[in-house]
PDB file of N, CA and C in Angstrom:
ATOM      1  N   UNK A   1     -18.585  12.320   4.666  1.00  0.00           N
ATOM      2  CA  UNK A   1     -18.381  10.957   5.138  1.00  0.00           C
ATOM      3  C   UNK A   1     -18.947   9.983   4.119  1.00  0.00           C
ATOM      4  N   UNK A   2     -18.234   8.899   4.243  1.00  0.00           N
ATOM      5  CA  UNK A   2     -18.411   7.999   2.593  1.00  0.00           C
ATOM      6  C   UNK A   2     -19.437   7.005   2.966  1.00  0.00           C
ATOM      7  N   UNK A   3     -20.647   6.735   2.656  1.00  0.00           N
ATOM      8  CA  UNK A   3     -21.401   5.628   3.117  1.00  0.00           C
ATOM      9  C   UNK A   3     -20.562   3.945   2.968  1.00  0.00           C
ATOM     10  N   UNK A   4     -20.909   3.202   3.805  1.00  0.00           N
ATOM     11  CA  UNK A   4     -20.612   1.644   4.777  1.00  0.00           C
ATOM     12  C   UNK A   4     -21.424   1.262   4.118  1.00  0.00           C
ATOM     13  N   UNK A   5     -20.343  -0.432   3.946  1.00  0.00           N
ATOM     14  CA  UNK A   5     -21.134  -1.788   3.588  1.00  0.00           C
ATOM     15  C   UNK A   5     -20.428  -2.862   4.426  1.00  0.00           C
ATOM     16  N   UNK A   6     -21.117  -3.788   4.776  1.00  0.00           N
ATOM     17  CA  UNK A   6     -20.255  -4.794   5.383  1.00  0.00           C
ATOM     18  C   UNK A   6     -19.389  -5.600   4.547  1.00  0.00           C
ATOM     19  N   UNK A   7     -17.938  -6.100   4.968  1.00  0.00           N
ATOM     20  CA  UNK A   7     -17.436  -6.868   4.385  1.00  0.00           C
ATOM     21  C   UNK A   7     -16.734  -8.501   5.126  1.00  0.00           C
ATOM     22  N   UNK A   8     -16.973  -9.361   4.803  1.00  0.00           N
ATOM     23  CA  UNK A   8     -15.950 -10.054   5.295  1.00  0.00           C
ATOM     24  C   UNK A   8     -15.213 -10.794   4.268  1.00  0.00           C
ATOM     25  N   UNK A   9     -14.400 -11.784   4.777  1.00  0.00           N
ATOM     26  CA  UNK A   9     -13.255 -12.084   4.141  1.00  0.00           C
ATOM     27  C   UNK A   9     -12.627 -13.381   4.818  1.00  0.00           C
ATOM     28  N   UNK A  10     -12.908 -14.402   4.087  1.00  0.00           N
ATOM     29  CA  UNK A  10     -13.228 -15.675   4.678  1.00  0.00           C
ATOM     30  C   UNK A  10     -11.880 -16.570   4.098  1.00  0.00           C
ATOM     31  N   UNK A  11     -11.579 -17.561   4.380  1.00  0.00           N
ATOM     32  CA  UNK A  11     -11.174 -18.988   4.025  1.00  0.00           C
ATOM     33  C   UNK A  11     -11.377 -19.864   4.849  1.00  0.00           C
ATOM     34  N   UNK A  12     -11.340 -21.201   4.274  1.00  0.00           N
ATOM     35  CA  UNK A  12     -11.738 -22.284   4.700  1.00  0.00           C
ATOM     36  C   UNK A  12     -11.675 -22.367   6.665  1.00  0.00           C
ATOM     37  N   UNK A  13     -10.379 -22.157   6.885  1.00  0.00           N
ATOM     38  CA  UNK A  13      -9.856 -22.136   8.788  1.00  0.00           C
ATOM     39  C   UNK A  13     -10.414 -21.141   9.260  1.00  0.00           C
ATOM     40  N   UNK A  14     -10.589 -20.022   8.861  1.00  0.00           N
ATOM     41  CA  UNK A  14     -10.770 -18.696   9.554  1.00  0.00           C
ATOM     42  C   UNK A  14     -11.516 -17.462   8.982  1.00  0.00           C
ATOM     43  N   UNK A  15     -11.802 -16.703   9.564  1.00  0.00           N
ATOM     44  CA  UNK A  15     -12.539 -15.619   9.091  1.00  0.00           C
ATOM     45  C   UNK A  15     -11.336 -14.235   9.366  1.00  0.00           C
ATOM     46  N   UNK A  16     -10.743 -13.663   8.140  1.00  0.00           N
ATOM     47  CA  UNK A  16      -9.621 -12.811   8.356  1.00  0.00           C
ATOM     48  C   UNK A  16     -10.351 -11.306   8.461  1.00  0.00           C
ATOM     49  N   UNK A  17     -10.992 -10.956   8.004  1.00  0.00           N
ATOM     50  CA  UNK A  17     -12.023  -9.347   8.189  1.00  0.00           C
ATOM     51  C   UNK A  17     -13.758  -9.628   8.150  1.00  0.00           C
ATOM     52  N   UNK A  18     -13.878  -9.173   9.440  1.00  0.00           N
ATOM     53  CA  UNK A  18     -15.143  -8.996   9.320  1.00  0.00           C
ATOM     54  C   UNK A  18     -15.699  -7.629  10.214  1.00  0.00           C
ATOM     55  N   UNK A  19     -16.278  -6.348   8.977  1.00  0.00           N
ATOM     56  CA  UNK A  19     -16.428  -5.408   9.618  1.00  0.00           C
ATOM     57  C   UNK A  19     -17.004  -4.290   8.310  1.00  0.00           C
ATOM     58  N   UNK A  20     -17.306  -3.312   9.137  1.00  0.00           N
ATOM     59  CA  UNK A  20     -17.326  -1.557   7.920  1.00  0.00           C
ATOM     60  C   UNK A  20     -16.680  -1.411   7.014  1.00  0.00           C
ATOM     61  N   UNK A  21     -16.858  -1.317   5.862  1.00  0.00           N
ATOM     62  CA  UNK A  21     -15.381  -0.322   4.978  1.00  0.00           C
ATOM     63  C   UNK A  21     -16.213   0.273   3.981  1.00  0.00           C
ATOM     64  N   UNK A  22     -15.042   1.332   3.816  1.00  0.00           N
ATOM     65  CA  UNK A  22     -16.497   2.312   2.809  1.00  0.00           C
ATOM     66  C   UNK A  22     -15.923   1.874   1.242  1.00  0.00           C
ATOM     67  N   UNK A  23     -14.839   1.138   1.038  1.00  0.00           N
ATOM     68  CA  UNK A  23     -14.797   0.680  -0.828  1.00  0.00           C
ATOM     69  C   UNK A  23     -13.717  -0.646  -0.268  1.00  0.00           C
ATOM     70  N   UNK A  24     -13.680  -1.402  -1.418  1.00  0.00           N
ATOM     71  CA  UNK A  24     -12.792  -2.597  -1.394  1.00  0.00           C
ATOM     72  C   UNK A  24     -12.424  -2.505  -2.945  1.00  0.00           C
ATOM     73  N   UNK A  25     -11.591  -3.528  -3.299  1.00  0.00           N
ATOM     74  CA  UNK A  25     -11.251  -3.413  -4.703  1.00  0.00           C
ATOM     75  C   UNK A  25     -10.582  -4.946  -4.746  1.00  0.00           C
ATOM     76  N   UNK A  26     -11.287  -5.486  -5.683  1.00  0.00           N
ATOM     77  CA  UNK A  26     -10.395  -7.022  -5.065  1.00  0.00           C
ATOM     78  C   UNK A  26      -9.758  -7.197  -6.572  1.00  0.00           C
ATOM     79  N   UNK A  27      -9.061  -8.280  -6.810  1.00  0.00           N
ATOM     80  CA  UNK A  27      -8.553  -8.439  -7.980  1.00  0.00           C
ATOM     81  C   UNK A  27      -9.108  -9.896  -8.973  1.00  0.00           C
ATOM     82  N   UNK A  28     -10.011  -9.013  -9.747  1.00  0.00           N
ATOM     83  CA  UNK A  28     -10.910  -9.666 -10.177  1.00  0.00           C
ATOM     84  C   UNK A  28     -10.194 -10.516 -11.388  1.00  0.00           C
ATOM     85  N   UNK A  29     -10.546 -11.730 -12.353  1.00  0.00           N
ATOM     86  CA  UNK A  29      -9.889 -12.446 -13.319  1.00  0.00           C
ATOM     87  C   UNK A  29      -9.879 -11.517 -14.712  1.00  0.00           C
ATOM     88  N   UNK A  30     -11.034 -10.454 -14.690  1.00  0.00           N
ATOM     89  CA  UNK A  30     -10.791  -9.930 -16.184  1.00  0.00           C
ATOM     90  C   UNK A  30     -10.412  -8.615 -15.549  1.00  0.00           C
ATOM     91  N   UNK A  31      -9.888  -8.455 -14.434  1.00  0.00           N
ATOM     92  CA  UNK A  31      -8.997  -7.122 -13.859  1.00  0.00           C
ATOM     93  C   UNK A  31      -9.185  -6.870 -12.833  1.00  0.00           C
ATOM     94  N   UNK A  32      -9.018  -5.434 -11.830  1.00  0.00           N
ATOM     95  CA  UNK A  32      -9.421  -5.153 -10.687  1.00  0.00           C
ATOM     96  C   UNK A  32     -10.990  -4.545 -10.720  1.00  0.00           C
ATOM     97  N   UNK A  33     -11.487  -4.649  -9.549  1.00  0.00           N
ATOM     98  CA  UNK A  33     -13.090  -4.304  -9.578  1.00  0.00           C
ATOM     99  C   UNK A  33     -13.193  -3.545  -7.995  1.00  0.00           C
ATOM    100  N   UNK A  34     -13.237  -2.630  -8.350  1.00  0.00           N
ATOM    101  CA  UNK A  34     -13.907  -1.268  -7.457  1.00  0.00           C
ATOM    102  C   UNK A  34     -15.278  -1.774  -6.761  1.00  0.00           C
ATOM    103  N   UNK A  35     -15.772  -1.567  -5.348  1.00  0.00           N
ATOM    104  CA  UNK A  35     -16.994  -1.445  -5.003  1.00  0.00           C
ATOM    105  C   UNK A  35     -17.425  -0.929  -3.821  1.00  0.00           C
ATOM    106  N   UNK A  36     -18.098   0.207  -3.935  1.00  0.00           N
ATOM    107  CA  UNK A  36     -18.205   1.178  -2.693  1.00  0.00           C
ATOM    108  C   UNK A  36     -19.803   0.931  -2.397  1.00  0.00           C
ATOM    109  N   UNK A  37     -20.448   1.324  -1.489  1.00  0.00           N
ATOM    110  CA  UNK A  37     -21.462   1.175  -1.226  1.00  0.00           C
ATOM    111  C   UNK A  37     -22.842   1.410  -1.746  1.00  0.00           C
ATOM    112  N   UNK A  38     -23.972   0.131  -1.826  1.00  0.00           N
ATOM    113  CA  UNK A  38     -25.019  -0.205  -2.756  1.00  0.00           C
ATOM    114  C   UNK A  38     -24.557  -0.308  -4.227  1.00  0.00           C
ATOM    115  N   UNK A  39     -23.971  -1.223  -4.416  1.00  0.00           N
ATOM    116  CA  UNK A  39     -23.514  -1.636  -5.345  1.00  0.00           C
ATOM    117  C   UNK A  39     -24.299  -2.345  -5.831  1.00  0.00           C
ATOM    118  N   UNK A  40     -24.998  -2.430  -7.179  1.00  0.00           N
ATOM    119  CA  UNK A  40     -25.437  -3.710  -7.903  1.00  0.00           C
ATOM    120  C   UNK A  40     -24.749  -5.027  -7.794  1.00  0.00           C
ATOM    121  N   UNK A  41     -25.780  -6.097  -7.298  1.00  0.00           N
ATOM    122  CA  UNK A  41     -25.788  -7.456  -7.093  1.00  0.00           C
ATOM    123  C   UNK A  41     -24.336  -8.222  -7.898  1.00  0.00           C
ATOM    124  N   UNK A  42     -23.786  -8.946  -7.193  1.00  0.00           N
ATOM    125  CA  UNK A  42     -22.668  -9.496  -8.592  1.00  0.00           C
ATOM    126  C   UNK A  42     -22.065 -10.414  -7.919  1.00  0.00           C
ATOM    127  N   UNK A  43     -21.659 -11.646  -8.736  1.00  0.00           N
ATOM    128  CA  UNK A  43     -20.744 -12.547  -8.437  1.00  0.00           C
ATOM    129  C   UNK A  43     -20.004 -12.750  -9.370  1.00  0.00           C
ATOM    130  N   UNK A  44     -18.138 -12.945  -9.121  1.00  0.00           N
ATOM    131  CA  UNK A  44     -17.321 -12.787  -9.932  1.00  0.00           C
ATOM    132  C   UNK A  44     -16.374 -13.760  -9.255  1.00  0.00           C
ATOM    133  N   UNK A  45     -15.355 -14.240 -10.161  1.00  0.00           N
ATOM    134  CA  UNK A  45     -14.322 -15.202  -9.865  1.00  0.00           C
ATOM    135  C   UNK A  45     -13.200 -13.996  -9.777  1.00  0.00           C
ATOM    136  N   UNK A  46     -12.113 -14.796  -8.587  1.00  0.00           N
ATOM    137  CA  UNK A  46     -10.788 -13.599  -7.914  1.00  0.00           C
ATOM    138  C   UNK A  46      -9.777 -14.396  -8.612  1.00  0.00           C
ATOM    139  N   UNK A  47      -9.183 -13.329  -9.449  1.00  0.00           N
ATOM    140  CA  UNK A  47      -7.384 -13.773  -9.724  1.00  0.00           C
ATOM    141  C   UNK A  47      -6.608 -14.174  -8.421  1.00  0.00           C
ATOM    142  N   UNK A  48      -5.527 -14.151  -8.150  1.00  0.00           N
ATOM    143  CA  UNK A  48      -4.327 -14.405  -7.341  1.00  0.00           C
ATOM    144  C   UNK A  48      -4.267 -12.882  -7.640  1.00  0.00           C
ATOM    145  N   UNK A  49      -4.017 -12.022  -6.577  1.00  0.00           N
ATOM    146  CA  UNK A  49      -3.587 -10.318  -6.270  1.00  0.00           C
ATOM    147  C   UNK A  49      -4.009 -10.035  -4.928  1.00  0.00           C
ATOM    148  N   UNK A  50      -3.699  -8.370  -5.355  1.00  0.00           N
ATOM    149  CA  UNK A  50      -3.676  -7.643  -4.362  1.00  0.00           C
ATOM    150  C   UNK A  50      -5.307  -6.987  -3.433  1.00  0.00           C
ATOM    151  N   UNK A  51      -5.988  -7.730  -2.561  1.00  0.00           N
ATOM    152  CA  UNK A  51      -7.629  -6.862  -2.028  1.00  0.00           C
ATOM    153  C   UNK A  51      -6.693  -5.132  -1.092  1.00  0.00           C
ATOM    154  N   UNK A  52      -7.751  -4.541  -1.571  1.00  0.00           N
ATOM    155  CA  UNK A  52      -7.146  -3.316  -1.021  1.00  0.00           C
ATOM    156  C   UNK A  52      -8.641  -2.804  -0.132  1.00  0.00           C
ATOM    157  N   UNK A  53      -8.768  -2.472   1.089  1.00  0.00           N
ATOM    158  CA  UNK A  53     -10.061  -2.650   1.797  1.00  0.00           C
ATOM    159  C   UNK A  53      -9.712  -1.024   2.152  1.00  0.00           C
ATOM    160  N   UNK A  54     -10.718   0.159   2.738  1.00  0.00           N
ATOM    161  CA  UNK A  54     -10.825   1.101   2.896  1.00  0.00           C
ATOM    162  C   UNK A  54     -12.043   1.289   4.466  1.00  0.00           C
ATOM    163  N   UNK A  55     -11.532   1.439   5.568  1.00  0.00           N
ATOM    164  CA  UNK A  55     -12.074   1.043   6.871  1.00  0.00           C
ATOM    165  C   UNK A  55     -12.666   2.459   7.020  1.00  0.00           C
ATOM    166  N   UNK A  56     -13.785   2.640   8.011  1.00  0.00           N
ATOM    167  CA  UNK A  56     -14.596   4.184   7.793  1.00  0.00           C
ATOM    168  C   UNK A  56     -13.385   5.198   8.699  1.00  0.00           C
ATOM    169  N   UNK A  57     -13.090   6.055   8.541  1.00  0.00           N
ATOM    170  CA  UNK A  57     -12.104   7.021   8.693  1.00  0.00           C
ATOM    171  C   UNK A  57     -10.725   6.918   7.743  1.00  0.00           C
ATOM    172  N   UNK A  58     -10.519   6.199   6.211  1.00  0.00           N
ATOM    173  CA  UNK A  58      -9.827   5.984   5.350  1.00  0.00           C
ATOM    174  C   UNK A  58      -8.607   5.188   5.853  1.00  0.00           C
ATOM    175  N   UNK A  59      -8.309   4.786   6.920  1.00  0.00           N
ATOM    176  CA  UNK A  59      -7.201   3.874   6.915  1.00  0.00           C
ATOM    177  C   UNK A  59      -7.453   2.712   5.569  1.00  0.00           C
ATOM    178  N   UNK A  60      -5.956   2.259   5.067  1.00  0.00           N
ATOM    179  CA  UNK A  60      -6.417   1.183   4.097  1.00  0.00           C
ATOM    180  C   UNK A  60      -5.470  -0.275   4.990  1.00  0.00           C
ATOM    181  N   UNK A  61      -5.875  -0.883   4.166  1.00  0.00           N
ATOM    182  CA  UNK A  61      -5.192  -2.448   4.249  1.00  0.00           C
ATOM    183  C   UNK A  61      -5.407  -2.962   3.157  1.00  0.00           C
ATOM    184  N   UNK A  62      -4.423  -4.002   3.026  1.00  0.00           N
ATOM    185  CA  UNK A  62      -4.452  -4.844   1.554  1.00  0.00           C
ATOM    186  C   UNK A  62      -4.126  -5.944   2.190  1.00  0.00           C
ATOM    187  N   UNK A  63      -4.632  -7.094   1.537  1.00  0.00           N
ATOM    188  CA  UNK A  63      -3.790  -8.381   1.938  1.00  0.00           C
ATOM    189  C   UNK A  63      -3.905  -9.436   0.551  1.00  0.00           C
ATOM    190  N   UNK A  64      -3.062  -9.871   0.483  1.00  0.00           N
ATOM    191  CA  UNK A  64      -2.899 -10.982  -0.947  1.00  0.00           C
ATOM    192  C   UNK A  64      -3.701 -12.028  -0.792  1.00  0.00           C
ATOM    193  N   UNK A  65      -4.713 -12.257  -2.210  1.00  0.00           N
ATOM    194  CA  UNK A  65      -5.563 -12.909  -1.981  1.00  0.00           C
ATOM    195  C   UNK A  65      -5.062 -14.316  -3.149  1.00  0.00           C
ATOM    196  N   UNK A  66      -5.543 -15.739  -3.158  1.00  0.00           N
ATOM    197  CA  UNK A  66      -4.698 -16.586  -3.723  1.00  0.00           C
ATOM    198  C   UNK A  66      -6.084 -16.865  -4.667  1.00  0.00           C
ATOM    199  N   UNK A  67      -7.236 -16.332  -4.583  1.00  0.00           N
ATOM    200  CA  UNK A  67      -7.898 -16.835  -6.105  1.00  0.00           C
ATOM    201  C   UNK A  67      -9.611 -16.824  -4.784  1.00  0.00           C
ATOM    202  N   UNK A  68     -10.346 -17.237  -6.022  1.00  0.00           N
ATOM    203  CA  UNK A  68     -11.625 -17.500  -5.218  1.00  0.00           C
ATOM    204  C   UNK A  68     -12.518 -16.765  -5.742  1.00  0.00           C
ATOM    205  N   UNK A  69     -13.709 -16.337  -4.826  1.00  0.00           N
ATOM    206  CA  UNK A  69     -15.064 -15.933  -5.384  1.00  0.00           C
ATOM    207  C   UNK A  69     -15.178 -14.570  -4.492  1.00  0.00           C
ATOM    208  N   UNK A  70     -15.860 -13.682  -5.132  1.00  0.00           N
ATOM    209  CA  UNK A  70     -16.320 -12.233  -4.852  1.00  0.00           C
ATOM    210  C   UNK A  70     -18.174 -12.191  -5.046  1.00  0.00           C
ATOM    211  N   UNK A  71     -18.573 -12.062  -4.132  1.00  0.00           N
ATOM    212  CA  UNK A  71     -19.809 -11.892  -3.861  1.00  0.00           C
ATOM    213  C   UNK A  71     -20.601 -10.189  -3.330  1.00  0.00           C
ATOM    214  N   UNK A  72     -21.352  -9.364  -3.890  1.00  0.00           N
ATOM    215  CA  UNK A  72     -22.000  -8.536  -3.256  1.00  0.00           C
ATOM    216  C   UNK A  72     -23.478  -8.631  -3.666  1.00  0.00           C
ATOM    217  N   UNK A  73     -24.164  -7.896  -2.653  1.00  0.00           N
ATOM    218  CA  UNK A  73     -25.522  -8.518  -2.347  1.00  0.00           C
ATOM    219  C   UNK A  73     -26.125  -7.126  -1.449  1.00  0.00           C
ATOM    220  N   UNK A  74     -27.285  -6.996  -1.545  1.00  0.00           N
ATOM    221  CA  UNK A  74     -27.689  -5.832  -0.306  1.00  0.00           C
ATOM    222  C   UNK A  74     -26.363  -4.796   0.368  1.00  0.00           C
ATOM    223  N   UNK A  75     -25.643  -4.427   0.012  1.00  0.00           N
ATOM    224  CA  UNK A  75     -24.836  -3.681   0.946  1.00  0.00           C
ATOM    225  C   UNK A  75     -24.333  -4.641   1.784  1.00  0.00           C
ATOM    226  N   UNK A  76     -23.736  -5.659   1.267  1.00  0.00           N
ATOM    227  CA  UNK A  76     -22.767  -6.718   2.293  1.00  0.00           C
ATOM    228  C   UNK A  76     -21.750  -7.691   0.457  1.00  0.00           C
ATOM    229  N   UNK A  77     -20.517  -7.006   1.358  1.00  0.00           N
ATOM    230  CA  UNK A  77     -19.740  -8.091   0.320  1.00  0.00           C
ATOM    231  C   UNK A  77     -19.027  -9.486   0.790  1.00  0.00           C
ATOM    232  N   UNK A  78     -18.662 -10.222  -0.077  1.00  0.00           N
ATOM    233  CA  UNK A  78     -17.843 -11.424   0.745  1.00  0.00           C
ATOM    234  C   UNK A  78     -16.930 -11.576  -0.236  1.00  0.00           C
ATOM    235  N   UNK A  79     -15.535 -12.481  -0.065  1.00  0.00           N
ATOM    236  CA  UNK A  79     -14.364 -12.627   0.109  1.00  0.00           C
ATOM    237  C   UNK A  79     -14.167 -14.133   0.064  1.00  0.00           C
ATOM    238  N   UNK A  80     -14.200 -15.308  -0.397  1.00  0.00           N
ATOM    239  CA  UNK A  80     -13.958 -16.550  -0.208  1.00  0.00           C
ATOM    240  C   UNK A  80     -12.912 -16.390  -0.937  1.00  0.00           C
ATOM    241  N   UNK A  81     -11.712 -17.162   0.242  1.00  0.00           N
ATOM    242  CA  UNK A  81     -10.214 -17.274  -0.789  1.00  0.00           C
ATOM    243  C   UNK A  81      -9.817 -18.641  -0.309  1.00  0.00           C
ATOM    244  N   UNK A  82      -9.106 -19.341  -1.232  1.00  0.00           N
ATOM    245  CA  UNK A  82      -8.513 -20.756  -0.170  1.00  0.00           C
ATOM    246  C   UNK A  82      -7.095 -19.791   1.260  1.00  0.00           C
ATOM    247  N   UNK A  83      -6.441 -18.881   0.506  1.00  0.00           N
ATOM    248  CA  UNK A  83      -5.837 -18.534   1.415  1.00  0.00           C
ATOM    249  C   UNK A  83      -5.165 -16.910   1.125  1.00  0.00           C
ATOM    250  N   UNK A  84      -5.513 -16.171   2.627  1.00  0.00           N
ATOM    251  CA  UNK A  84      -5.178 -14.641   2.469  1.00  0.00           C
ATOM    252  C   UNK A  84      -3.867 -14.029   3.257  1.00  0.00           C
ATOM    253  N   UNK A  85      -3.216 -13.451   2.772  1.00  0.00           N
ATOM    254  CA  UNK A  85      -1.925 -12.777   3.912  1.00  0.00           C
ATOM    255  C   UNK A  85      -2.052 -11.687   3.585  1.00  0.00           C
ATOM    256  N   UNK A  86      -1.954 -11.294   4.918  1.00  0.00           N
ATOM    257  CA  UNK A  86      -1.958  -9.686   5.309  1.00  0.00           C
ATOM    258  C   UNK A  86      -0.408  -8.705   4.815  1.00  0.00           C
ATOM    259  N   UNK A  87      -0.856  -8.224   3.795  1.00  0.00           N
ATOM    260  CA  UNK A  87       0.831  -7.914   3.709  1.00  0.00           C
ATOM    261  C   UNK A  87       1.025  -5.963   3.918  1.00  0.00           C
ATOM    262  N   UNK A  88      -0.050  -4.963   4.043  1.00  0.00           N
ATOM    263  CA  UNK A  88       0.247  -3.441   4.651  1.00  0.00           C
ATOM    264  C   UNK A  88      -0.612  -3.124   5.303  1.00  0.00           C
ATOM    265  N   UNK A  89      -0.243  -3.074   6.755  1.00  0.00           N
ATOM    266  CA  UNK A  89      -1.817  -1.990   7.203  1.00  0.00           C
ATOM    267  C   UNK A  89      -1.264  -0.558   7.607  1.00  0.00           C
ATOM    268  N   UNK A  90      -2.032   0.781   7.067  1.00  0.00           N
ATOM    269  CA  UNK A  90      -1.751   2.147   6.827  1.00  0.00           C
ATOM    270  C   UNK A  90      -2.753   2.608   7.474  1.00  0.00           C
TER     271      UNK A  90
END
């Protein structure tokens, strides 16, 4: 079993995920960026792409993210986008 970090996943109106997942991968400006649990501290600016989230029993979801900031910290990540759509849940 894959160790949990919290994630959420914010814009301005609403809060679109907030919960467990054992890796995320968002789409970072100098590429995509992997991060599974206890991750070293980091803040990074988000391209326009694809977040691909990994929920504890491996279901995935992705939803298109339009730009913004990537934050992890203690075993909790965040997600600020001006705006996210949900486009596969598996």
């Amino acid at each position: 079993m894959a160790s949990e970090f919290q994630l959420s996943i914010l814009t301005p109106e609403q809060s679109v995920f907030e919960g467990p997942v054992e890796y995320v991968q968002v789409p970072g400006t100098e590429g995509y960026l992997g991060v599974l649990a206890n991750h070293a501290a980091l803040v990074t600016a988000l391209a326009e792409g694809t977040l691909t989230l990994r929920k504890p029993g491996g279901a995935e979801e992705q939803v298109r993210v339009s730009g913004g900031f990537f934050e992890v910290s203690e075993n909790r990540a965040t997600v600020l986008a001006d705006t996210v759509r949900v486009e596969v849940a598996r």
